[in-house]
C-alpha atoms as a PDB file:
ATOM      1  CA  UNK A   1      -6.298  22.987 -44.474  1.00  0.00           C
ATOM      2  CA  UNK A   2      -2.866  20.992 -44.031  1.00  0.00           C
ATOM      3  CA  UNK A   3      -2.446  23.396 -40.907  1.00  0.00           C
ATOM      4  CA  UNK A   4      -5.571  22.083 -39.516  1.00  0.00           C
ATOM      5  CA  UNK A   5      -5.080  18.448 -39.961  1.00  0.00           C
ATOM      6  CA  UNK A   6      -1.423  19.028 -38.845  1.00  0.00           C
ATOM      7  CA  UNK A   7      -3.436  20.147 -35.669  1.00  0.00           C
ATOM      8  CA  UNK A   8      -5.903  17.666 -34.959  1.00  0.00           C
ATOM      9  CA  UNK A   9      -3.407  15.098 -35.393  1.00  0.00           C
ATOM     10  CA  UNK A  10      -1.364  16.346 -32.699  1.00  0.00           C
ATOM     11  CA  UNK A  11      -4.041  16.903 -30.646  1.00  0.00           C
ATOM     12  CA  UNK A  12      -4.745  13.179 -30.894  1.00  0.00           C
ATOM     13  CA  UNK A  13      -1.354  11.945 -30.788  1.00  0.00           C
ATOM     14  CA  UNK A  14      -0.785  13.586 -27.528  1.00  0.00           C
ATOM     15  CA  UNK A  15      -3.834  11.809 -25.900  1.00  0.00           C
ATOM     16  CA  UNK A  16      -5.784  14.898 -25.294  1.00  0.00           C
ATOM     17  CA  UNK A  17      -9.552  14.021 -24.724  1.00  0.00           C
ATOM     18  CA  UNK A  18      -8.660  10.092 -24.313  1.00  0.00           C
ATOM     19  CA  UNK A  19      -9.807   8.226 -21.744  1.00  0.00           C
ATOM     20  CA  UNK A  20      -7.413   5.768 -20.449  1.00  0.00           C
ATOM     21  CA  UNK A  21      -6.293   2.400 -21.019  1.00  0.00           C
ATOM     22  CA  UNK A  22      -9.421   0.124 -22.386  1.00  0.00           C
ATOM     23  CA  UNK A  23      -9.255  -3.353 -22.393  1.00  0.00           C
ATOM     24  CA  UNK A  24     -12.073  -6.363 -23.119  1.00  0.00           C
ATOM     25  CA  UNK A  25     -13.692  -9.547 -21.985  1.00  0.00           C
ATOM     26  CA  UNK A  26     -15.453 -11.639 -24.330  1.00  0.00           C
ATOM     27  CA  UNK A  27     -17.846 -14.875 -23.658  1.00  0.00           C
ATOM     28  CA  UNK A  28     -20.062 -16.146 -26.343  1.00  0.00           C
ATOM     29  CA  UNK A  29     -22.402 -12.822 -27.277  1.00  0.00           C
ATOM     30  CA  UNK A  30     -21.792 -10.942 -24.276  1.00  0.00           C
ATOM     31  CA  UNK A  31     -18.962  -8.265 -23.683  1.00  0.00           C
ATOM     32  CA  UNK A  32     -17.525  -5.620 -20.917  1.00  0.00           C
ATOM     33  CA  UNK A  33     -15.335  -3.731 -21.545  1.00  0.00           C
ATOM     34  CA  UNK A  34     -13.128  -1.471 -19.142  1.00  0.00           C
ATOM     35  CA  UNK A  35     -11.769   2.009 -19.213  1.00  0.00           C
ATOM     36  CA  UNK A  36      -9.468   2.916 -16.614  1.00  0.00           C
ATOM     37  CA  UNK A  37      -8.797   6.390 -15.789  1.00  0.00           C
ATOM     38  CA  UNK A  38      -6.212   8.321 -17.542  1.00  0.00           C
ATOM     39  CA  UNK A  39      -2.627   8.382 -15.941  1.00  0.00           C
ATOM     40  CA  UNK A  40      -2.834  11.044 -13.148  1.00  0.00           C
ATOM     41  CA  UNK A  41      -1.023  12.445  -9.916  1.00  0.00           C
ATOM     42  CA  UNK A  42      -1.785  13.386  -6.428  1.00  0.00           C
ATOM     43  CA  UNK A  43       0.169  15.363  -4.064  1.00  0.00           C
ATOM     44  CA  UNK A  44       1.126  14.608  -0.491  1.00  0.00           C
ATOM     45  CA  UNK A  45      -1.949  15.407   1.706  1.00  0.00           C
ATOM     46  CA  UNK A  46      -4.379  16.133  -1.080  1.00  0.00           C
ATOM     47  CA  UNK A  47      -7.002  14.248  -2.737  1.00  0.00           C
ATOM     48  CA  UNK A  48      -8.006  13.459  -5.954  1.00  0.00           C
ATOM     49  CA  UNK A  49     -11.141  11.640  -8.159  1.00  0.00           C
ATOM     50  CA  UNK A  50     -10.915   9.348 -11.079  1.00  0.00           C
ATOM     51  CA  UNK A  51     -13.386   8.064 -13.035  1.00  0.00           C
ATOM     52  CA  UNK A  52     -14.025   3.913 -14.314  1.00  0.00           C
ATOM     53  CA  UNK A  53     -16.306   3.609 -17.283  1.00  0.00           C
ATOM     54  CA  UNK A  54     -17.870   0.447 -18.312  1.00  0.00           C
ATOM     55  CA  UNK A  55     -19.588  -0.358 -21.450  1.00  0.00           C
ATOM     56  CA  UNK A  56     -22.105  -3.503 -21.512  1.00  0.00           C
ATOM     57  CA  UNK A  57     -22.881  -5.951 -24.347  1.00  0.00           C
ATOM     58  CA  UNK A  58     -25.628  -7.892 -24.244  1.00  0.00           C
ATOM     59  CA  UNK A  59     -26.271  -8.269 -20.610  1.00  0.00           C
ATOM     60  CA  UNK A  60     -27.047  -6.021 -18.282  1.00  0.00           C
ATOM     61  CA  UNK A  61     -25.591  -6.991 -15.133  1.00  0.00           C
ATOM     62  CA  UNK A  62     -24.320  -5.246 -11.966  1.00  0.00           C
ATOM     63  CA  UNK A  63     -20.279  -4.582 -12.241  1.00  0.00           C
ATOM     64  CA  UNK A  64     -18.320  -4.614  -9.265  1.00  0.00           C
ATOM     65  CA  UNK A  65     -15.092  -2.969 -10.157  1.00  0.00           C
ATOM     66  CA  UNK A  66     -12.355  -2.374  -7.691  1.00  0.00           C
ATOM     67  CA  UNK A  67      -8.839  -0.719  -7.193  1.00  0.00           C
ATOM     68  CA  UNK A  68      -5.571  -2.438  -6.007  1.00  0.00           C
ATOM     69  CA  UNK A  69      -1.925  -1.962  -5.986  1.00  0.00           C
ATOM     70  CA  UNK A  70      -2.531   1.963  -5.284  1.00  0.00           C
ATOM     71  CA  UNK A  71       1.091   3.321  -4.109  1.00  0.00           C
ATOM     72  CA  UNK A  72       2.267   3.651  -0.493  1.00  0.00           C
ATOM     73  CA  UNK A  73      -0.151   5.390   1.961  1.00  0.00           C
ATOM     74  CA  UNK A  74      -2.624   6.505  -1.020  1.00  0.00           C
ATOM     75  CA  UNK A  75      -5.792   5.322   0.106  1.00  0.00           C
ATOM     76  CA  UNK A  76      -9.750   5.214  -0.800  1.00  0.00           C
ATOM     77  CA  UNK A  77     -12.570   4.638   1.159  1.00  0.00           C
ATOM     78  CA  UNK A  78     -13.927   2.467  -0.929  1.00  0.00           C
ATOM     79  CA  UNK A  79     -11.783   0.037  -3.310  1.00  0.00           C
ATOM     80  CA  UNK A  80     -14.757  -1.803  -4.293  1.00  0.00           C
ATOM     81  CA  UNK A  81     -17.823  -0.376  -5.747  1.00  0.00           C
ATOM     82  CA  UNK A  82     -20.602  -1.731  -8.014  1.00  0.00           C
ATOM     83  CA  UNK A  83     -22.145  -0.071 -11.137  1.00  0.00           C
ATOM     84  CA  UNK A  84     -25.737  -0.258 -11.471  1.00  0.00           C
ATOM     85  CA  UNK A  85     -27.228  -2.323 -14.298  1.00  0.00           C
ATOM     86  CA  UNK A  86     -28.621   1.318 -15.366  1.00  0.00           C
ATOM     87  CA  UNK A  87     -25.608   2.898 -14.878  1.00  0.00           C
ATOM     88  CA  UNK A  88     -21.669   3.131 -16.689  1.00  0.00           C
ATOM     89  CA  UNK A  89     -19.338   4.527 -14.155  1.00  0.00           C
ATOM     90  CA  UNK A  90     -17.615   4.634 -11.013  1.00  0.00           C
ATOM     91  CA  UNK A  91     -15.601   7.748  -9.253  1.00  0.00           C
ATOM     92  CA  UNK A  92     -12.948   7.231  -6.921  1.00  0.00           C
ATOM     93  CA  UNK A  93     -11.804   9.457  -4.802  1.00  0.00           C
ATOM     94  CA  UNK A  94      -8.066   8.643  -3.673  1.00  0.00           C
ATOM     95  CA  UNK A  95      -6.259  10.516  -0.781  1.00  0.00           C
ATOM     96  CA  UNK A  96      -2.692  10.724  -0.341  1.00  0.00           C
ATOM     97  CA  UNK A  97      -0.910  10.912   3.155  1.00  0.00           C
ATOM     98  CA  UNK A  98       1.289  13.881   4.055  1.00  0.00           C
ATOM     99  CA  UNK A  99       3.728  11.525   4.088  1.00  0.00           C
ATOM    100  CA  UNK A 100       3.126   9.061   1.133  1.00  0.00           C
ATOM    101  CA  UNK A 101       6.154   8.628  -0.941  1.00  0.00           C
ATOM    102  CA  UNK A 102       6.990  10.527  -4.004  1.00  0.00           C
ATOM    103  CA  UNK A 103       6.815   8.307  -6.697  1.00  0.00           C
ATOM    104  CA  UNK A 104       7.184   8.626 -10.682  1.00  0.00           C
ATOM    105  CA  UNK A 105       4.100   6.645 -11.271  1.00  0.00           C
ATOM    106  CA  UNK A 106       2.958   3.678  -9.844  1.00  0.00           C
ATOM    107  CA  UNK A 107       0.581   1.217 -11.585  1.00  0.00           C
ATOM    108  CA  UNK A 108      -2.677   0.774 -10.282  1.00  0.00           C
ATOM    109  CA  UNK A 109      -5.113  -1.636 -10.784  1.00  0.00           C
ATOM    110  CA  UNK A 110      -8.635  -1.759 -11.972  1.00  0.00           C
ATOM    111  CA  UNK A 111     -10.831  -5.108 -11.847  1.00  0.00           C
ATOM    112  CA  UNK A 112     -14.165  -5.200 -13.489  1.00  0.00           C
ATOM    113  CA  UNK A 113     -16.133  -8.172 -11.972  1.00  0.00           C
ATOM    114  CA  UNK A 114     -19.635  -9.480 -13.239  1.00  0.00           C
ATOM    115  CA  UNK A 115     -21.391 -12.362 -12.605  1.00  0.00           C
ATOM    116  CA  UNK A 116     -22.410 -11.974 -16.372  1.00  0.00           C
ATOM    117  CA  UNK A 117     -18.733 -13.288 -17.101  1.00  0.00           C
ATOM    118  CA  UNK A 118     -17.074 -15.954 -15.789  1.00  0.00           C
ATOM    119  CA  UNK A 119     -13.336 -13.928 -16.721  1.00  0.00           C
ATOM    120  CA  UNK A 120     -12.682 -10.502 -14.834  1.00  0.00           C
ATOM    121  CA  UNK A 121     -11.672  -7.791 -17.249  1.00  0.00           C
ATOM    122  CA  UNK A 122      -8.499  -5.676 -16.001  1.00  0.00           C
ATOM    123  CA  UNK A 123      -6.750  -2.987 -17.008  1.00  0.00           C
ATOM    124  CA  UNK A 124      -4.293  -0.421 -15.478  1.00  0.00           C
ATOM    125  CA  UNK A 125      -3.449   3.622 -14.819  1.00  0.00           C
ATOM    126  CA  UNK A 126      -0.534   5.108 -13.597  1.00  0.00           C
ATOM    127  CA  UNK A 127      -0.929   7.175 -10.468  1.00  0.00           C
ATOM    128  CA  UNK A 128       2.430   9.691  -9.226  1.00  0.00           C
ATOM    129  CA  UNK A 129       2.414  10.862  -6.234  1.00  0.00           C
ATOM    130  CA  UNK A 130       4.058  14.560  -6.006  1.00  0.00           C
ATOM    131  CA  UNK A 131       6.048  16.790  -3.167  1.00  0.00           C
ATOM    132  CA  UNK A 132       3.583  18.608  -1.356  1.00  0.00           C
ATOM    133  CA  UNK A 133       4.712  22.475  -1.873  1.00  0.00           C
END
């Protein structure tokens, strides 16, 4: 049993499963909060998809959430996108150049707008870009 719980602890500790960074906005009764996607990497000339989740309280607003700061010649084709009062999510899909810069993980930003709340809710990931090989 104490190699089991030795186990899941390390599993948990090590972030496995997690989503990424969460962070909150609070007015009177109503909440949003934000999960950005987990820390990731691209390579040079390749493309990648990450996933924002929101989770409503007590409203049920569209949420327009977009991405900013990306790193040098990583691009998306759409920065902003809005998540459906029935829906909790956005994907991204984020390209890299052939020649984008290597990097050892750039912070990105994610903005989670709603006319809900007066406050935007933000929160962060780290995105590397790798050597194509």
């Amino acid at each position: 049993m104490k190699w089991f719980s030795f186990v899941v602890a390390l599993v948990l500790a090590s972030g496995l499963g997690c989503s990424g960074k969460k962070e909150e906005t609070k007015e009177g009764d109503k909440k949003l909060t934000l999960t950005a996607p987990m820390n990731t990497s691209i390579k040079q000339d390749g493309s990648t998809d990450v996933e924002v989740k929101i989770k409503r309280e007590k409203f049920d607003d569209p949420v327009t959430i977009e991405l900013s700061d990306l790193p040098d010649k990583v691009t998306t084709d759409d920065a902003k996108k809005t998540i459906a009062k029935d829906s909790t999510s956005a994907t991204f899909t984020l390209k890299a150049a052939k020649d984008a810069p290597v990097n050892d993980g750039k912070e990105v930003k994610v903005t989670a707008k709603t006319d809900a709340l007066k406050t935007p809710t933000t929160s962060s990931f780290k995105l590397t870009v790798k050597e194509k090989k």
